[in-house]
C-alpha atoms as a PDB file:
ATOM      1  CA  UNK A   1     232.105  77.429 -25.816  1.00  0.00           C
ATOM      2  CA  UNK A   2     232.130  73.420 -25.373  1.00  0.00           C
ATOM      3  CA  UNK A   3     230.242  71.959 -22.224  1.00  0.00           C
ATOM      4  CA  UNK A   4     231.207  68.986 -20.297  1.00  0.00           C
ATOM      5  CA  UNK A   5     229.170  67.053 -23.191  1.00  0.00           C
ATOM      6  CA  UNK A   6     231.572  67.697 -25.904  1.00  0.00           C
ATOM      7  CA  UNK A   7     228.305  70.036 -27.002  1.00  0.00           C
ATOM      8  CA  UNK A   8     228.250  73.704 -28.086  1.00  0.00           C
ATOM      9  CA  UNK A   9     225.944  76.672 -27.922  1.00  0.00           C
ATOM     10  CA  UNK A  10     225.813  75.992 -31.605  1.00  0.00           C
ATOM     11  CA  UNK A  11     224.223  72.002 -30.234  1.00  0.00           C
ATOM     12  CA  UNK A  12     220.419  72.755 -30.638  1.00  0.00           C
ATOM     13  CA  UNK A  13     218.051  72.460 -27.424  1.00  0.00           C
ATOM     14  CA  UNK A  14     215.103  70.014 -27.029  1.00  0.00           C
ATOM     15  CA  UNK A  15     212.383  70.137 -25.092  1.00  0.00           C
ATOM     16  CA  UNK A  16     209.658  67.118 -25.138  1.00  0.00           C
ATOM     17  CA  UNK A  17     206.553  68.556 -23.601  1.00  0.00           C
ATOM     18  CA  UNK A  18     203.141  66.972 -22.148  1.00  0.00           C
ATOM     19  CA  UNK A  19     199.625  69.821 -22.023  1.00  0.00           C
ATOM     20  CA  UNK A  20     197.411  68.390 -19.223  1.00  0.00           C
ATOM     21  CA  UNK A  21     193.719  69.148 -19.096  1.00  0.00           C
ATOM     22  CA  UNK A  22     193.853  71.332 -16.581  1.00  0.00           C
ATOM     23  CA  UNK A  23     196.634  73.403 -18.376  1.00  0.00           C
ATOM     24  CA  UNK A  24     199.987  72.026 -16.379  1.00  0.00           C
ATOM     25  CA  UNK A  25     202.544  71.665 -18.894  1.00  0.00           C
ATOM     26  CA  UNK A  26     205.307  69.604 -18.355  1.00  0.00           C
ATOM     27  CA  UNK A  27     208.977  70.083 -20.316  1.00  0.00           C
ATOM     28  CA  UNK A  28     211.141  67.386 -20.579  1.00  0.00           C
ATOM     29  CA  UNK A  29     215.003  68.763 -21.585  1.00  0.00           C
ATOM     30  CA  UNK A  30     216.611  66.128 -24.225  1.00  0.00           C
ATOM     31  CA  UNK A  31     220.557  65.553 -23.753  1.00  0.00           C
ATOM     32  CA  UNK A  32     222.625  67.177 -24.101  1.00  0.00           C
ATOM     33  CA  UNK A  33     220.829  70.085 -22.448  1.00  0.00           C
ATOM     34  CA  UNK A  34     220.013  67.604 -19.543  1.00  0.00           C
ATOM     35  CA  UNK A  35     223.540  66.623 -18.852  1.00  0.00           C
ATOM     36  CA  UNK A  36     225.890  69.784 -19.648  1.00  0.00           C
ATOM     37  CA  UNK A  37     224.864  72.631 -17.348  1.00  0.00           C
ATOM     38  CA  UNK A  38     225.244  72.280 -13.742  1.00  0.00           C
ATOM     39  CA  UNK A  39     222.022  74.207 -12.912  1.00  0.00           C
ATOM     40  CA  UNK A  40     220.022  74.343 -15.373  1.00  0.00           C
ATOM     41  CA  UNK A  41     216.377  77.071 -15.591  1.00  0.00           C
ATOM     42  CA  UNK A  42     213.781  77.481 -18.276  1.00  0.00           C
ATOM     43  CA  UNK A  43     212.515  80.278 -18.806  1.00  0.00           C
ATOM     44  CA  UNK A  44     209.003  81.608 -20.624  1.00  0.00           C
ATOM     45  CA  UNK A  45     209.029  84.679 -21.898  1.00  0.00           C
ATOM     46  CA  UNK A  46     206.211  86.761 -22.907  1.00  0.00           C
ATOM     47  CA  UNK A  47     207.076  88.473 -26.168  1.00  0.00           C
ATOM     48  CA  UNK A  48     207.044  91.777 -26.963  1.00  0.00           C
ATOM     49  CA  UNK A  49     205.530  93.959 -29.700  1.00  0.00           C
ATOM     50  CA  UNK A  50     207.681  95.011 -32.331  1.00  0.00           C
ATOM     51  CA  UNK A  51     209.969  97.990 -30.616  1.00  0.00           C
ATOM     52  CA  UNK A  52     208.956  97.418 -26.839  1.00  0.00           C
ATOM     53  CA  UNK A  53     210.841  95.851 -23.848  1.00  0.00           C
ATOM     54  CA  UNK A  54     210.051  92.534 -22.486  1.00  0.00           C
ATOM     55  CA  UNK A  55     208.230  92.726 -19.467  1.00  0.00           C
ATOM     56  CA  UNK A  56     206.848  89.410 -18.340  1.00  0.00           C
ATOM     57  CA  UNK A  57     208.927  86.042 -17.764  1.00  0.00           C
ATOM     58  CA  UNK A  58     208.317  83.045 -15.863  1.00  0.00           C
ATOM     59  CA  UNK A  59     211.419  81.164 -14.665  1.00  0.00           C
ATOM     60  CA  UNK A  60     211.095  77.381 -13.974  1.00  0.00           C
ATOM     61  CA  UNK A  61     213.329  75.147 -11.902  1.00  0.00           C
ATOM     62  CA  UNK A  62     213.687  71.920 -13.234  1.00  0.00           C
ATOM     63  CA  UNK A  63     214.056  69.000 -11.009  1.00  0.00           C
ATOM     64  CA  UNK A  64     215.981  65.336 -11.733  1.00  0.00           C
ATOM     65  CA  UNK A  65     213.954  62.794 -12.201  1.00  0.00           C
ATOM     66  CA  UNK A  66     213.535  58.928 -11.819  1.00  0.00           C
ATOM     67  CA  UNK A  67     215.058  58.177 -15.140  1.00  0.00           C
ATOM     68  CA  UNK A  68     217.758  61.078 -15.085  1.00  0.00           C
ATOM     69  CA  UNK A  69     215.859  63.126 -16.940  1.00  0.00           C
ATOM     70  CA  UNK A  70     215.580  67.088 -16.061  1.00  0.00           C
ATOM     71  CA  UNK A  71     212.095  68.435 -16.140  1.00  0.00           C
ATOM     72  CA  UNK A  72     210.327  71.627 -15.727  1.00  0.00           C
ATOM     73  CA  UNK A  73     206.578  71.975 -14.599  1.00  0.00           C
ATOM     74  CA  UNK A  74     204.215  75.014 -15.576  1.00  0.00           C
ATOM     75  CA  UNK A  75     201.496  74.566 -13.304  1.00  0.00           C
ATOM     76  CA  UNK A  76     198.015  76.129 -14.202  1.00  0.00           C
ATOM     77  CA  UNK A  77     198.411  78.886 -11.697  1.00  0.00           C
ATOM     78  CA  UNK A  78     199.138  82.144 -12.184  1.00  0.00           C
ATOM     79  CA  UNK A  79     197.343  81.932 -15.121  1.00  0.00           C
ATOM     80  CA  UNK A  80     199.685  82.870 -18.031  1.00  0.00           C
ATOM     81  CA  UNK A  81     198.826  86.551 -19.654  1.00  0.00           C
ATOM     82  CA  UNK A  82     197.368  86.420 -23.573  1.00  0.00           C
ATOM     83  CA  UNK A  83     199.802  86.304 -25.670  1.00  0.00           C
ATOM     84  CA  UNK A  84     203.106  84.474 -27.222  1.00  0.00           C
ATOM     85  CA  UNK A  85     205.719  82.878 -24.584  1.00  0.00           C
ATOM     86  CA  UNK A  86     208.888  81.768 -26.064  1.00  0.00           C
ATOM     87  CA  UNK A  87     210.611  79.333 -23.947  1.00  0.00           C
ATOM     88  CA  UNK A  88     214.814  79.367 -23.231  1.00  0.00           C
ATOM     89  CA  UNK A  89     217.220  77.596 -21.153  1.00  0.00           C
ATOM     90  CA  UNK A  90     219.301  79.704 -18.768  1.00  0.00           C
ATOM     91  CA  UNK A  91     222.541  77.070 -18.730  1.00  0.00           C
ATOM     92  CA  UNK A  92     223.944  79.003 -15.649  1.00  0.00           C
ATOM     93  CA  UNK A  93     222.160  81.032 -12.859  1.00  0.00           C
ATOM     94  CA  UNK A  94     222.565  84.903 -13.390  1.00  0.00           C
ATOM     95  CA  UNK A  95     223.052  85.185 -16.633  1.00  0.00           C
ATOM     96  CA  UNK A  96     220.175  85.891 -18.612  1.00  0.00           C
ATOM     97  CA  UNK A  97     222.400  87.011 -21.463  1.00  0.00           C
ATOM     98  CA  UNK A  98     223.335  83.440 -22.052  1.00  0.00           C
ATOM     99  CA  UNK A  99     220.214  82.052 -22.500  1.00  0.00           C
ATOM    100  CA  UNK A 100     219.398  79.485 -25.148  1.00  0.00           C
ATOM    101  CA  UNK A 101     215.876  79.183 -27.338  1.00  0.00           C
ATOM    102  CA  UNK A 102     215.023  75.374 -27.587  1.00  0.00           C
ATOM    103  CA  UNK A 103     213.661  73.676 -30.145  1.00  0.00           C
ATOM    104  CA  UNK A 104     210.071  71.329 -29.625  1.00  0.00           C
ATOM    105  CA  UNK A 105     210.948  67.882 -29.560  1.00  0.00           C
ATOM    106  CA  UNK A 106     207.947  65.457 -28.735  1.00  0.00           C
ATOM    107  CA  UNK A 107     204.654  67.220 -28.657  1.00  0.00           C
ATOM    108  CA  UNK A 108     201.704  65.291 -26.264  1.00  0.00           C
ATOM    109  CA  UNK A 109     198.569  67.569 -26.962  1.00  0.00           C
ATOM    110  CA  UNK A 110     196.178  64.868 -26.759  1.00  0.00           C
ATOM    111  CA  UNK A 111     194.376  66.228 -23.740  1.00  0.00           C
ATOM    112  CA  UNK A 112     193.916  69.727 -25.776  1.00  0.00           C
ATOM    113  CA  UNK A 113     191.870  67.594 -28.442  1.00  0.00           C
ATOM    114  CA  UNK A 114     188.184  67.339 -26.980  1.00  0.00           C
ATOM    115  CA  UNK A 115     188.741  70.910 -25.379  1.00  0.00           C
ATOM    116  CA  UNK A 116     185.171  71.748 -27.016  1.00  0.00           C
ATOM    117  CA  UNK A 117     183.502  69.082 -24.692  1.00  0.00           C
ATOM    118  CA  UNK A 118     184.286  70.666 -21.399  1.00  0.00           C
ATOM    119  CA  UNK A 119     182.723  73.736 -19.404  1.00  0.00           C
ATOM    120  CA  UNK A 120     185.574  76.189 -18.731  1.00  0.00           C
ATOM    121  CA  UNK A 121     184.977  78.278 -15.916  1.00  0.00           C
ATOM    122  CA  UNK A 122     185.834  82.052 -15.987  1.00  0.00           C
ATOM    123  CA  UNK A 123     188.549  83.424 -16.161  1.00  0.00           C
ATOM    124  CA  UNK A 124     189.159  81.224 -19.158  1.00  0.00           C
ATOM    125  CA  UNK A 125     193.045  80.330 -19.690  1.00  0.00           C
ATOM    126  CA  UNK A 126     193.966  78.628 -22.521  1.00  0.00           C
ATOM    127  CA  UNK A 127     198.090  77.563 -23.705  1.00  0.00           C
ATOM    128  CA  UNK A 128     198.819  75.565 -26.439  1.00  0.00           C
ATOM    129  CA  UNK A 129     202.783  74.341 -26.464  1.00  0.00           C
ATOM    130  CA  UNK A 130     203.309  75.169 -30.474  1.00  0.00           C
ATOM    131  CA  UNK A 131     206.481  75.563 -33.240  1.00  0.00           C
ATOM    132  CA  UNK A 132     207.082  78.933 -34.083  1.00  0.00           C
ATOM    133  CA  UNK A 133     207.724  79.751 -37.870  1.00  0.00           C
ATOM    134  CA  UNK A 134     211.657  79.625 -37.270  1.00  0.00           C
ATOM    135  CA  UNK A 135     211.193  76.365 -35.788  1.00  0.00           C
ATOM    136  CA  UNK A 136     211.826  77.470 -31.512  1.00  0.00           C
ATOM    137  CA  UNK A 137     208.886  76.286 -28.993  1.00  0.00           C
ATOM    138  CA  UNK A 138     206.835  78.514 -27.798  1.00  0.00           C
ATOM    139  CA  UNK A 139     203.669  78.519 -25.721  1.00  0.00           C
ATOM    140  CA  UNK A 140     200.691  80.153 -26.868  1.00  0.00           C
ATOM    141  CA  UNK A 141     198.682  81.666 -24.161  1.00  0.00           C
ATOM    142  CA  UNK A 142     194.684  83.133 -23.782  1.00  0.00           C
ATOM    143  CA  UNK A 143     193.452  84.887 -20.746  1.00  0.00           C
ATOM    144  CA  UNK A 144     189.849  86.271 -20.534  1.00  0.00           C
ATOM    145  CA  UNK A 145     187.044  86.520 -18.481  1.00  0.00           C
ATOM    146  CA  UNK A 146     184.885  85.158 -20.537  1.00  0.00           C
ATOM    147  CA  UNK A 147     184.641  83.642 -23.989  1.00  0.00           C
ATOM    148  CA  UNK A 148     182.352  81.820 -26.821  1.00  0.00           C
ATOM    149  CA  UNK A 149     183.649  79.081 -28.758  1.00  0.00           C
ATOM    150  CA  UNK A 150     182.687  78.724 -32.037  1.00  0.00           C
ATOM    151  CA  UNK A 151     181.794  74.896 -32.694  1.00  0.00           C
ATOM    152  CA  UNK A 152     180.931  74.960 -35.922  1.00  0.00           C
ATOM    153  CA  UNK A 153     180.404  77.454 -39.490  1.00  0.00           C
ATOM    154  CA  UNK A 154     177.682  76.721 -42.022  1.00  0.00           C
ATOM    155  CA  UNK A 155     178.600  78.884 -45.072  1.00  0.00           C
ATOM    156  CA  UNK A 156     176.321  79.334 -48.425  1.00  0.00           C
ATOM    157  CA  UNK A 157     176.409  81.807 -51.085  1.00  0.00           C
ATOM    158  CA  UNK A 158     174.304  84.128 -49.029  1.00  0.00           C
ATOM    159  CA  UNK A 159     175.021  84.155 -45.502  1.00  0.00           C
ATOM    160  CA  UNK A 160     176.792  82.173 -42.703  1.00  0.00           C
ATOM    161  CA  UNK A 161     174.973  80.123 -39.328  1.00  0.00           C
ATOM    162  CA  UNK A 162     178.042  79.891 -36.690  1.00  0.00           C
ATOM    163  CA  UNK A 163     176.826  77.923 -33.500  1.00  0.00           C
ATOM    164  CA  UNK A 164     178.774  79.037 -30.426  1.00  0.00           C
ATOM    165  CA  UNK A 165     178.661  78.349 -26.691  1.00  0.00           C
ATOM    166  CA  UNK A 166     179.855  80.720 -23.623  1.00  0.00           C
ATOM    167  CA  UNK A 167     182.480  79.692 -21.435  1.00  0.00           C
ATOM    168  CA  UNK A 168     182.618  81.609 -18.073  1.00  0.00           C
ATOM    169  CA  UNK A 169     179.495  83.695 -18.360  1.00  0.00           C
ATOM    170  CA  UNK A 170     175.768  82.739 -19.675  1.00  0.00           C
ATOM    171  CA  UNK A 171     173.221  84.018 -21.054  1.00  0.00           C
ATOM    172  CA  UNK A 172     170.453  87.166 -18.651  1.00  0.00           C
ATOM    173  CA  UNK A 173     168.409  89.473 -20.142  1.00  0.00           C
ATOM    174  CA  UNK A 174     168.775  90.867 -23.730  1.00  0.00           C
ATOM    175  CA  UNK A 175     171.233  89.411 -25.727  1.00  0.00           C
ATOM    176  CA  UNK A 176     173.472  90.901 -28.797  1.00  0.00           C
ATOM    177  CA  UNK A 177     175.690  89.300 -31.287  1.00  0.00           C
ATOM    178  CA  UNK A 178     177.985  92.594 -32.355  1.00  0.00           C
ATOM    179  CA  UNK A 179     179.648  92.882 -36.179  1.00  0.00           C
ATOM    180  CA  UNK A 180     181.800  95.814 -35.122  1.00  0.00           C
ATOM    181  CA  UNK A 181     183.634  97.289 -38.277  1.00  0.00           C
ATOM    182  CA  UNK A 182     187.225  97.505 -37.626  1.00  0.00           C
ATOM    183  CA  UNK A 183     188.279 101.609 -38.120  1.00  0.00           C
ATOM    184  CA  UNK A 184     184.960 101.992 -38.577  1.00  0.00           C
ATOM    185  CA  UNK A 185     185.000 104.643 -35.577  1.00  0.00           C
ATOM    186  CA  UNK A 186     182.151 102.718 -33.396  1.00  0.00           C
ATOM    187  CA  UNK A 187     179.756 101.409 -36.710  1.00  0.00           C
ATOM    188  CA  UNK A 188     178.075  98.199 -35.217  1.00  0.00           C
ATOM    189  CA  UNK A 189     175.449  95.898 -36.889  1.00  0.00           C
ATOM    190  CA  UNK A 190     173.559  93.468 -34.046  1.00  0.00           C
ATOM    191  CA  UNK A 191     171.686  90.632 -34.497  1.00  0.00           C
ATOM    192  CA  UNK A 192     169.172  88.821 -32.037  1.00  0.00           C
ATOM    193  CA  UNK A 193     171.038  85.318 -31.126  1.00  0.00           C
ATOM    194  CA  UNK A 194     168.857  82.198 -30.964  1.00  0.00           C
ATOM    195  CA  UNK A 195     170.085  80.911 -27.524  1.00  0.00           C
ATOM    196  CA  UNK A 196     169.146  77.677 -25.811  1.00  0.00           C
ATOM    197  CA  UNK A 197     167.570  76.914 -22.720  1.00  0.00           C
ATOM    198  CA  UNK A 198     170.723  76.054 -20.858  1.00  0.00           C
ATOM    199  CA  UNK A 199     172.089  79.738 -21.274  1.00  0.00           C
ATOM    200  CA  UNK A 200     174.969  78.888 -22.838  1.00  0.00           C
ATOM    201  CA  UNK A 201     174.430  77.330 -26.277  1.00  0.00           C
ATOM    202  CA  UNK A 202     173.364  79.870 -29.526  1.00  0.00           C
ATOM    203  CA  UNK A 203     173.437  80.005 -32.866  1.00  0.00           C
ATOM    204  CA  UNK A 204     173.565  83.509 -35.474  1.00  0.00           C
ATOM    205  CA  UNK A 205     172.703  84.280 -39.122  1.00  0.00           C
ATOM    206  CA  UNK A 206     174.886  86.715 -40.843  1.00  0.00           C
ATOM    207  CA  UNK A 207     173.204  87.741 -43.919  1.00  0.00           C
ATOM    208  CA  UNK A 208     176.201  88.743 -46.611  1.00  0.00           C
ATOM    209  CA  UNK A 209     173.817  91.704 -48.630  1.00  0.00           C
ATOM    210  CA  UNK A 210     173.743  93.482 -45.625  1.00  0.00           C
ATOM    211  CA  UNK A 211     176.942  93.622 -45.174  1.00  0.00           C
ATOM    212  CA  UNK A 212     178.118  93.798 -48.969  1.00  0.00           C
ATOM    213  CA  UNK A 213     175.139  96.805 -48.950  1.00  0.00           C
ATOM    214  CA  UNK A 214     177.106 100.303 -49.443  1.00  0.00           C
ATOM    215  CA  UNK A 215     180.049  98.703 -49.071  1.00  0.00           C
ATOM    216  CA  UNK A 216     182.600 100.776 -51.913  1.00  0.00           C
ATOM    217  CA  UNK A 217     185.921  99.805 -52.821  1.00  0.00           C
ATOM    218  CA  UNK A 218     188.425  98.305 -50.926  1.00  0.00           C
ATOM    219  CA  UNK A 219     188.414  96.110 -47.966  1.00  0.00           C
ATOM    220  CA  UNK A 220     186.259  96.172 -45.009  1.00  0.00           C
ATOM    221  CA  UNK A 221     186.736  93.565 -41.932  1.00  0.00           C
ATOM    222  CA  UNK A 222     183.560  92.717 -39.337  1.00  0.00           C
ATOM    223  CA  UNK A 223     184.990  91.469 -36.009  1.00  0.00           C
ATOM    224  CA  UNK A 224     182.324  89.418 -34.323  1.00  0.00           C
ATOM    225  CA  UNK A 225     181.542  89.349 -30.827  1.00  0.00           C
ATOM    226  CA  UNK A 226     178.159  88.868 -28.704  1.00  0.00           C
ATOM    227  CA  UNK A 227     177.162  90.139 -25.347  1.00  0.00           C
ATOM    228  CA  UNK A 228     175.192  87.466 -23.285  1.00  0.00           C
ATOM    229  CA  UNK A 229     174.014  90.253 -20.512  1.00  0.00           C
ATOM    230  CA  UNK A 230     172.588  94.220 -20.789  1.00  0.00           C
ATOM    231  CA  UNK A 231     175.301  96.440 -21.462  1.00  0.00           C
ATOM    232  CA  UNK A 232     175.198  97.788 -18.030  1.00  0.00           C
ATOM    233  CA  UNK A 233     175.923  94.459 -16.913  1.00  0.00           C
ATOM    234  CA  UNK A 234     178.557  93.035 -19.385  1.00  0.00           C
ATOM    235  CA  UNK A 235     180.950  94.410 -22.190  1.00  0.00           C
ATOM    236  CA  UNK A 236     180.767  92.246 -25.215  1.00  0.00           C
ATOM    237  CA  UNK A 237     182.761  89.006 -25.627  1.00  0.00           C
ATOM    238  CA  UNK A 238     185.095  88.082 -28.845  1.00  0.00           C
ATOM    239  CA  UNK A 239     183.930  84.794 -30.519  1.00  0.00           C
ATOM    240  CA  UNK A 240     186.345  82.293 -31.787  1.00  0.00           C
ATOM    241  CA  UNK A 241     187.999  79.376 -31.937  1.00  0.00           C
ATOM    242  CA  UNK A 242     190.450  78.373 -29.299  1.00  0.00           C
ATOM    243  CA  UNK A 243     190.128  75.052 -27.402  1.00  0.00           C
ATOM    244  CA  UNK A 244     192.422  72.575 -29.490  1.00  0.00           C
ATOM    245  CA  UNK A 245     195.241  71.767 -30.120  1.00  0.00           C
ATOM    246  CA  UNK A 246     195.601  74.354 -32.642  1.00  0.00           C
ATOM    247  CA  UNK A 247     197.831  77.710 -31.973  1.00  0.00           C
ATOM    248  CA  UNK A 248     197.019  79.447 -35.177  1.00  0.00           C
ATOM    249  CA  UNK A 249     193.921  78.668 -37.211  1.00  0.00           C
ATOM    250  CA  UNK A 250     194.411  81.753 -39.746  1.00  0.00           C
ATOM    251  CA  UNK A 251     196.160  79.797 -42.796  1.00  0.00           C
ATOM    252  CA  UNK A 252     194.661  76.857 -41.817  1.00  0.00           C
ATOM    253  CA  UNK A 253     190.852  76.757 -40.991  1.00  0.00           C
ATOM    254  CA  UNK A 254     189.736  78.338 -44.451  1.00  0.00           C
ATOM    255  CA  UNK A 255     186.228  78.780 -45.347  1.00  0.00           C
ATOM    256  CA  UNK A 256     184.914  79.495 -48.466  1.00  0.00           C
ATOM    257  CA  UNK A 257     183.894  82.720 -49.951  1.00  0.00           C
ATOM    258  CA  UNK A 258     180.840  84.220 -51.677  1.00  0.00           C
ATOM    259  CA  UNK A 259     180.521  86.316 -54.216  1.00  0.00           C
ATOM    260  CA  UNK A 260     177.459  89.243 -53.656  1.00  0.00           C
ATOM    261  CA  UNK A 261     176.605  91.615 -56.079  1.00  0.00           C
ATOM    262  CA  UNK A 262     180.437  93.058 -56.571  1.00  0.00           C
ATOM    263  CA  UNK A 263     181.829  92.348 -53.600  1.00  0.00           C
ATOM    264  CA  UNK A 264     183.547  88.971 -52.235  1.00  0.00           C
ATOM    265  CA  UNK A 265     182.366  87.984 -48.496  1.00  0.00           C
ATOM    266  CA  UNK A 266     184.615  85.493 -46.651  1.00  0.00           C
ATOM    267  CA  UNK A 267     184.779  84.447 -42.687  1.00  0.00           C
ATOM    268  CA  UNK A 268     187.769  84.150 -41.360  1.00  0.00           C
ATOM    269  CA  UNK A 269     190.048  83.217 -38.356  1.00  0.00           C
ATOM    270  CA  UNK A 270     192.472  86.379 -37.080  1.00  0.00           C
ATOM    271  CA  UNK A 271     195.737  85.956 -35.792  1.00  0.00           C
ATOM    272  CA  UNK A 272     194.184  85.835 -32.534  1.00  0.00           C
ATOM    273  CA  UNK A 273     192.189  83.015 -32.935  1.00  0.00           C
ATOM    274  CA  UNK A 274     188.880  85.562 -33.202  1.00  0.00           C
ATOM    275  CA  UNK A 275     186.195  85.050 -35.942  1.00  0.00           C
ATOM    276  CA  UNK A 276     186.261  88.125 -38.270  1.00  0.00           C
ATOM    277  CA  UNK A 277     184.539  88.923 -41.532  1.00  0.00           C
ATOM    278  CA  UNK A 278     186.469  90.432 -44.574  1.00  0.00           C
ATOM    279  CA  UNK A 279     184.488  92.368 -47.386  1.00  0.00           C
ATOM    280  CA  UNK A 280     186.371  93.203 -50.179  1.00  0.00           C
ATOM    281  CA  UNK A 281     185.543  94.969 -53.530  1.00  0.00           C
ATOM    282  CA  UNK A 282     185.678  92.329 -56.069  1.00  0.00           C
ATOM    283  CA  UNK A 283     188.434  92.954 -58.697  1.00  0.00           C
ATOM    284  CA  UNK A 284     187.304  92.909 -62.708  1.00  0.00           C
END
């Protein structure tokens, strides 16, 4: 099919988009997406796991602007739900079977940057405007009550300090940090955080023998998370990494690892953005 542009289906989409602090995220369509379809829609959609339905999209009405350009505002509320959005144009009202994945084009995520530096109040929403692995935009999206941000790993040969803050919540009572073992069918190891006197800040030891202690062969993974409040009062909170301008920190925020006894220890980042711990049996 040729539009009114002399373009085809085949001509790729771009989308220029601009993050805000507050989470608005403006997309700017590029010709000739801007020019060829009479009423043009964007669309987010949440994606699905492997083998289920979508159920969640967003439509957005882009309006004309000053300079002729079409654009399409995602305000900060309804907060998005956790997880992946891909992001389509719908050339023609109705038909959903027509739509169109865009590519990024410009990328302003300057305001994501210093995301550490602010208080986020609860629930804490977090997108990040990212390029998938086949090269579409997408919009990464986190939604949770509460959360603590890791801002910064020290890593020997023996142990690791992570410093962390909460974000939506602080600090009553008896606190927890959490090493739950993955399949581990409810094993937990706790540690006493060192918190500071504005309820939010704290800092953590994880010792690697204890964890490398009985461990076996094959590979065992500690998710961390810490509970600020009683258990009667609060479920436990993931830590990890998310407010940057980074969508996926797994392949690319590597720390070292550390050999104990005959078993490697290394900290990582999941594909959630979630601090984790991987034991493994060390190989001969």
């Amino acid at each position: 099919m040729t539009t009114r542009s002399g373009a085809t289906h085949d001509t790729p989409v771009r989308a220029d988009c601009t993050i805000e602090t507050d989470g608005r995220i403006t997309f700017t369509l590029r010709p000739p997406a801007a020019v060829d379809c009479p009423s043009p829609r964007l669309l987010l959609r949440l994606r699905p796991k492997k083998g289920q339905p979508e159920k969640l999209l967003h439509p957005l009405e882009p309006e004309l602007s000053d300079d002729g350009r079409l654009r399409a505002v995602l305000e900060p509320q309804p907060a998005l739900a956790e997880g992946r959005w891909d992001v389509y144009l719908l050339p023609e009202p109705g038909e959903p079977a027509e739509r169109r994945r865009i590519r990024p084009g410009l990328r302003d995520l300057r305001a994501l940057v210093d995301g550490q530096s602010r208080d986020w109040p609860a629930p804490v929403a977090v997108r990040v405007p990212y390029t998938t692995k086949d090269g579409y935009l997408a919009v990464r999206a986190w939604r949770r009550r509460a959360h603590a941000e890791v801002e910064g790993i020290e890593v020997t040969d023996r142990s690791m300090t992570v410093r962390a803050r909460l974000h939506g919540t602080t600090f009553a009572g008896e606190a927890a940090v959490r090493l739950r073992l993955r399949g581990g069918n409810g094993v937990v190891r706790t540690l006493k955080p060192r918190a500071a006197s504005d309820g939010r800040a704290f800092s953590f030891t994880v010792d690697y023998g204890e964890l490398a202690a009985d461990h076996g062969t094959g590979t065992r993974v500690w998710d961390l998370s810490v509970q600020p409040r009683p258990a009667a009062e609060v479920t436990a909170i993931r830590i990890g990494r998310l407010f940057d301008d980074v969508a996926d920190r797994k392949e690319i925020f590597v720390h070292p690892e550390a050999l104990v006894g005959d078993v490697v220890v290394r900290p990582y980042y999941t594909v959630d953005n979630d601090l984790s711990v991987e034991v493994t049996a060390a190989t001969t």
